[in-house]
Protein backbone atom coordinates (compact mmCIF):
# COMPACT_ATOMS: atom_id res chain seq x y z
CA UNK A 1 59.80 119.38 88.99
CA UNK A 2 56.32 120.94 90.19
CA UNK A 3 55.77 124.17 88.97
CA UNK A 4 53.58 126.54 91.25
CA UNK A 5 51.60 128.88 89.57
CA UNK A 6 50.85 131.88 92.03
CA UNK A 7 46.77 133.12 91.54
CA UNK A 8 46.78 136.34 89.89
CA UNK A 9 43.14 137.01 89.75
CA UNK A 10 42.01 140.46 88.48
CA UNK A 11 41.04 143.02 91.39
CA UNK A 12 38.06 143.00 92.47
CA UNK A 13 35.69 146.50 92.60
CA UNK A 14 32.73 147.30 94.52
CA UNK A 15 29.61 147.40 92.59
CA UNK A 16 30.09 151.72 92.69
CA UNK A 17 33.55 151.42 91.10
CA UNK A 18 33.09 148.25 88.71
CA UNK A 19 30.23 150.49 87.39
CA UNK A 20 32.96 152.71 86.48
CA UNK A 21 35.25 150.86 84.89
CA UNK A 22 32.45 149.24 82.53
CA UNK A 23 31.70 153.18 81.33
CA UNK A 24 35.21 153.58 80.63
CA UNK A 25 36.46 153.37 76.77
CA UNK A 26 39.38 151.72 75.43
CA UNK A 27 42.27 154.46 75.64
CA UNK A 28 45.88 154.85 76.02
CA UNK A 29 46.09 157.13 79.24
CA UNK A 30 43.35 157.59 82.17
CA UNK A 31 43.61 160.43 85.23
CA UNK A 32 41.53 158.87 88.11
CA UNK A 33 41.59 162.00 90.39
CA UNK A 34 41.57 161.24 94.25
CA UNK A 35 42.69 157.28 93.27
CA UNK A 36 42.56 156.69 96.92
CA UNK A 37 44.11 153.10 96.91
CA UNK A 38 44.51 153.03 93.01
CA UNK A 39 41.93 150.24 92.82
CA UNK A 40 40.41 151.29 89.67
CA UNK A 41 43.16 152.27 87.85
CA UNK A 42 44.91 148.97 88.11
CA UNK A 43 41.47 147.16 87.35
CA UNK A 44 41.32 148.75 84.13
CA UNK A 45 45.25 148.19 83.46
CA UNK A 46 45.05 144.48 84.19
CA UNK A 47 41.97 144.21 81.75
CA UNK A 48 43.95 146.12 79.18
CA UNK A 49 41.15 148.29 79.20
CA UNK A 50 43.26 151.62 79.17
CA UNK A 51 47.21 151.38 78.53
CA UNK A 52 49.05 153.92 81.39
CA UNK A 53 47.69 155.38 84.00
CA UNK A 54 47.87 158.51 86.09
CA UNK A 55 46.81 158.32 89.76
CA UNK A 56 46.45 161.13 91.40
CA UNK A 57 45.17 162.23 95.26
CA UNK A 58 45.85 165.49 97.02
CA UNK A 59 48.03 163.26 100.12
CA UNK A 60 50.58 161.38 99.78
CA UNK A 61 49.70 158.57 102.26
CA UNK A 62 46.73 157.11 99.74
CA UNK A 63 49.49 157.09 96.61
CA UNK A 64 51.56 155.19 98.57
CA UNK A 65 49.25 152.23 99.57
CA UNK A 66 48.16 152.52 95.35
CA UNK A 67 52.01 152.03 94.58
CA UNK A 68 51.74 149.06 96.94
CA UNK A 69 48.83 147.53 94.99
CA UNK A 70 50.50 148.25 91.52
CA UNK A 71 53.68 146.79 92.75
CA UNK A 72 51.61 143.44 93.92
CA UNK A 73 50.23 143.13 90.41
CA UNK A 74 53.86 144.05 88.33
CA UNK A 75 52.19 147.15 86.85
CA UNK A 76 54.48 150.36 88.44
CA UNK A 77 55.88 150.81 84.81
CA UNK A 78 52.66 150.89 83.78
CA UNK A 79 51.49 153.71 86.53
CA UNK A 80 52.52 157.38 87.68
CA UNK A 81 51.15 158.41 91.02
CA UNK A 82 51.39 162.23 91.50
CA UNK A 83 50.23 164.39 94.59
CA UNK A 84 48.36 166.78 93.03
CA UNK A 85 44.87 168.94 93.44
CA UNK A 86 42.59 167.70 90.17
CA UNK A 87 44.73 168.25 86.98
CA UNK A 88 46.95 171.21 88.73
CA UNK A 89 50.02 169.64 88.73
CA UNK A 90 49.35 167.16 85.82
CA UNK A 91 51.58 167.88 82.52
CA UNK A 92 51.38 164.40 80.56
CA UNK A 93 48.85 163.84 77.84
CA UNK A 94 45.70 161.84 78.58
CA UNK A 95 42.48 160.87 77.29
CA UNK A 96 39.89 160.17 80.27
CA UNK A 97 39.50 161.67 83.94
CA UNK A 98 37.48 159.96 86.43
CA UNK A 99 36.82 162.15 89.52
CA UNK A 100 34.36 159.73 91.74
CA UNK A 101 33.90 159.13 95.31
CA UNK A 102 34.41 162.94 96.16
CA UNK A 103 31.64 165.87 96.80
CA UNK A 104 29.53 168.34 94.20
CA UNK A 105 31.15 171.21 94.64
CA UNK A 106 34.37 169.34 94.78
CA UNK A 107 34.70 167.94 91.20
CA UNK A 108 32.76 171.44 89.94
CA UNK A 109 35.82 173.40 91.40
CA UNK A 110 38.46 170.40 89.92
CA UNK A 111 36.78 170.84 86.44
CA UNK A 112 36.98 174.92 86.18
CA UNK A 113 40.46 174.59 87.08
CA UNK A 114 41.17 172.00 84.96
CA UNK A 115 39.06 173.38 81.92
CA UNK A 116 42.17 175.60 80.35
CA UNK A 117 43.85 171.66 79.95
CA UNK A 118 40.53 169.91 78.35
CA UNK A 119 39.84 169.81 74.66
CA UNK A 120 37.05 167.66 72.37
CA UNK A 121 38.81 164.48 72.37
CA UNK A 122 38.70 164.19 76.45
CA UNK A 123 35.64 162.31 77.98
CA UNK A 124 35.08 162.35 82.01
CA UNK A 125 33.50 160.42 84.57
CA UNK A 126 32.01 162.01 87.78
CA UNK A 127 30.47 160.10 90.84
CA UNK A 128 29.69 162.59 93.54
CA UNK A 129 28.59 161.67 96.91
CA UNK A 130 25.95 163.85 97.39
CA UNK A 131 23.98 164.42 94.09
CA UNK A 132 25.24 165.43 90.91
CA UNK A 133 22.87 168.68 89.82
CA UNK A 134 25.74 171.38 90.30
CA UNK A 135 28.17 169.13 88.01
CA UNK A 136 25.33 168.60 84.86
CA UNK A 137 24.81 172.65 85.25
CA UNK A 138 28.70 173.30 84.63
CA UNK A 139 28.72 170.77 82.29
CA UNK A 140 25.73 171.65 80.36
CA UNK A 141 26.97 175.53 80.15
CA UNK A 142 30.64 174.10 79.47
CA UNK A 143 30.24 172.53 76.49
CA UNK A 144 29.76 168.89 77.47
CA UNK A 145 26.97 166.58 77.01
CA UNK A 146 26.06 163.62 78.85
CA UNK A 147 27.01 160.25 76.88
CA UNK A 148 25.68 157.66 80.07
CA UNK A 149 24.76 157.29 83.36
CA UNK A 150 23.96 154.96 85.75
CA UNK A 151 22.49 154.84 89.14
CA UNK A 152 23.50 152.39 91.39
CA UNK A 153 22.96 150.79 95.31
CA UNK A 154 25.94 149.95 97.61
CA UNK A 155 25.75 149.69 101.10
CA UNK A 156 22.12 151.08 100.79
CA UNK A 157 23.49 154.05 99.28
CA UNK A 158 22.48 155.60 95.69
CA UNK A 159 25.41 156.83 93.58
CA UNK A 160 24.75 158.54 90.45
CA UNK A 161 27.54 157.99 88.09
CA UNK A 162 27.78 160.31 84.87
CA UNK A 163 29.93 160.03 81.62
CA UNK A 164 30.65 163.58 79.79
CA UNK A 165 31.90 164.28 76.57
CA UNK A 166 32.34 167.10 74.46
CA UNK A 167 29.10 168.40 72.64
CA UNK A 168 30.25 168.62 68.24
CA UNK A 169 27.64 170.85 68.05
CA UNK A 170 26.30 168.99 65.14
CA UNK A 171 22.70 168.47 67.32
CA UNK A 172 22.88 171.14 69.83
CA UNK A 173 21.83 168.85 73.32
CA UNK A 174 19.08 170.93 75.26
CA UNK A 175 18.83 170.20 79.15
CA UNK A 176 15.44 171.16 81.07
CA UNK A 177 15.85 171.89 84.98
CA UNK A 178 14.24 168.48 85.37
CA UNK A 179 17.21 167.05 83.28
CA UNK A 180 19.62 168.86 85.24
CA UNK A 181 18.44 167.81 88.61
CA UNK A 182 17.66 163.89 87.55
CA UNK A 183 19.56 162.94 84.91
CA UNK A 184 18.44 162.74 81.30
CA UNK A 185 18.87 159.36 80.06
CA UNK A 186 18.00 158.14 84.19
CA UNK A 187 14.57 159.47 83.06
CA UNK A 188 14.54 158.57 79.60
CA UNK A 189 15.28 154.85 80.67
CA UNK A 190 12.76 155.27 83.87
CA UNK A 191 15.89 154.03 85.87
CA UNK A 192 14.14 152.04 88.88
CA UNK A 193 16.63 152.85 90.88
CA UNK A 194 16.01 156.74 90.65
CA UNK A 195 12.51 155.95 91.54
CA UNK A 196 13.29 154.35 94.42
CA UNK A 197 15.35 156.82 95.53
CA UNK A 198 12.85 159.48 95.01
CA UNK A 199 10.04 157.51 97.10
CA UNK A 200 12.30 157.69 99.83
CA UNK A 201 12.98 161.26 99.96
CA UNK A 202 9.45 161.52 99.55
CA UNK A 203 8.47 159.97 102.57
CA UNK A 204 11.26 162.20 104.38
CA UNK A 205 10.19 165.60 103.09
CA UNK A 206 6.33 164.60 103.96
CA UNK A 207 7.21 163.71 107.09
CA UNK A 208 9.37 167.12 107.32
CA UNK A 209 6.69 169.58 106.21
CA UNK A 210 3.98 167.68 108.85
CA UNK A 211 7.19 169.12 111.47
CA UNK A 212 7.54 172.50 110.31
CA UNK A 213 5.71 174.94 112.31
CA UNK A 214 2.34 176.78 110.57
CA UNK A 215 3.99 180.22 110.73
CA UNK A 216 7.89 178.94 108.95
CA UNK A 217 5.85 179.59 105.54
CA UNK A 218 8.85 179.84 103.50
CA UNK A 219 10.29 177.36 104.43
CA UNK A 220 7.44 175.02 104.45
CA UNK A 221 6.95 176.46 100.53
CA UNK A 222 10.53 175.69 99.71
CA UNK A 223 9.98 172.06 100.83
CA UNK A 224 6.94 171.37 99.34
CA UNK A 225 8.05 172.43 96.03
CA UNK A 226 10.65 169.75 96.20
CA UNK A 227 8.07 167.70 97.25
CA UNK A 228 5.47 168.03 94.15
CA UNK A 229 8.82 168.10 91.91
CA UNK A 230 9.55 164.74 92.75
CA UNK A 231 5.77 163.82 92.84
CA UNK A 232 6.08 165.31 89.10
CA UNK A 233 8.77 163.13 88.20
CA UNK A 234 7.49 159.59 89.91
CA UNK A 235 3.90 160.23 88.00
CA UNK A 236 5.98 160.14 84.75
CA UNK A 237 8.42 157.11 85.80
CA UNK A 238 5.05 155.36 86.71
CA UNK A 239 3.61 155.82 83.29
């Protein structure tokens, strides 16, 4: 009698959410907020990474194609999809959120309403779309410190992913501005990837201030200080 053996190869993650998963601990439970199709979740179940997961997304129609991926890879029991906005409507106990693949002001307004259920032992993971200075700010005056980050390139776009957890206050972590805006350890490590990224927006805002009109002063001040910001920085990743 020939057995056959049906291929149950891991799932496979984009180089933005594999990034992720690699920054994610060994734990028992794991919120990804906004799961979307549930990707990562079961990624990190099927590599016994984390032991349950809650997947969560504010419509229903995304939880529904995630049940259908658990469901190919045996892990419902493993899973509990809830329709919720961020952490409003989740009761269970759990040691990790990762909010990614939503805007700034997004996962800033998901973590003040979530902040009455976080505590010391919980460690999150943001990826925003579009620059992350608004979520180091609340978490720098909220009691977190960054543990990691990475920057990364997919589809010729730069994600900056960040992992937070709670400061001890044993060595009391002081930002700068500059920190806040780039990223601490992306400087400390003179991430090449942040440099390119900056080059680029240097080229735009140059060729934005040789647009703006001679009498739009303020607003060709407010561009320029980006500008020599950046020029600032790219001196010191050059070093």
């Amino acid at each position: 009698m020939i057995i056959v053996i049906k291929n149950r190869s891991s799932t496979h993650l984009g180089i933005r959410l594999k990034t992720i998963a690699d920054m994610v601990d060994e734990c028992e439970v794991l919120v990804d907020i906004g799961t979307d199709h549930g990707l990562l979740p079961i990624y990190l179940l099927e590599k016994k990474i984390i032991i349950k997961a809650i997947a969560t997304d504010i419509c229903i129609s995304p939880l529904e194609q995630a049940k259908k991926n658990a469901k190919k890879k045996s892990l419902l029991n493993k899973m509990d999809f809830i329709v919720s906005d961020g952490l409003n409507k989740i009761n269970k106990k759990f040691n990790y959120i990762v909010i990614a693949g939503l805007g700034t002001r997004t996962i800033v307004n998901i973590l003040k309403n979530a902040k009455i259920k976080l505590n010391k032992d919980h460690k999150i993971i943001v990826q925003s779309n579009n620059g992350c200075y608004l979520v180091r700010k609340w978490g720098y005056l909220n009691g977190l410190i960054i543990e990691d980050e990475k920057m990364i390139k997919e589809n010729k776009i730069y994600y900056e992913i960040i992992k937070f957890k709670f400061d001890d206050n044993k060595n009391k972590v002081l930002y700068s501005e500059n920190d806040l805006i780039f990223g601490p350890i992306l400087l400390k490590n003179k991430d090449l990837l942040l440099k390119e990224r900056i080059e680029k927006e240097q080229e735009k805002l140059l060729d934005i201030i040789k647009k703006i009109p001679k009498n739009k002063t303020l607003e060709t001040r407010n561009v320029t200080l980006k500008y020599d910001r950046n020029k600032e920085i790219l001196d010191y990743l050059n070093l």
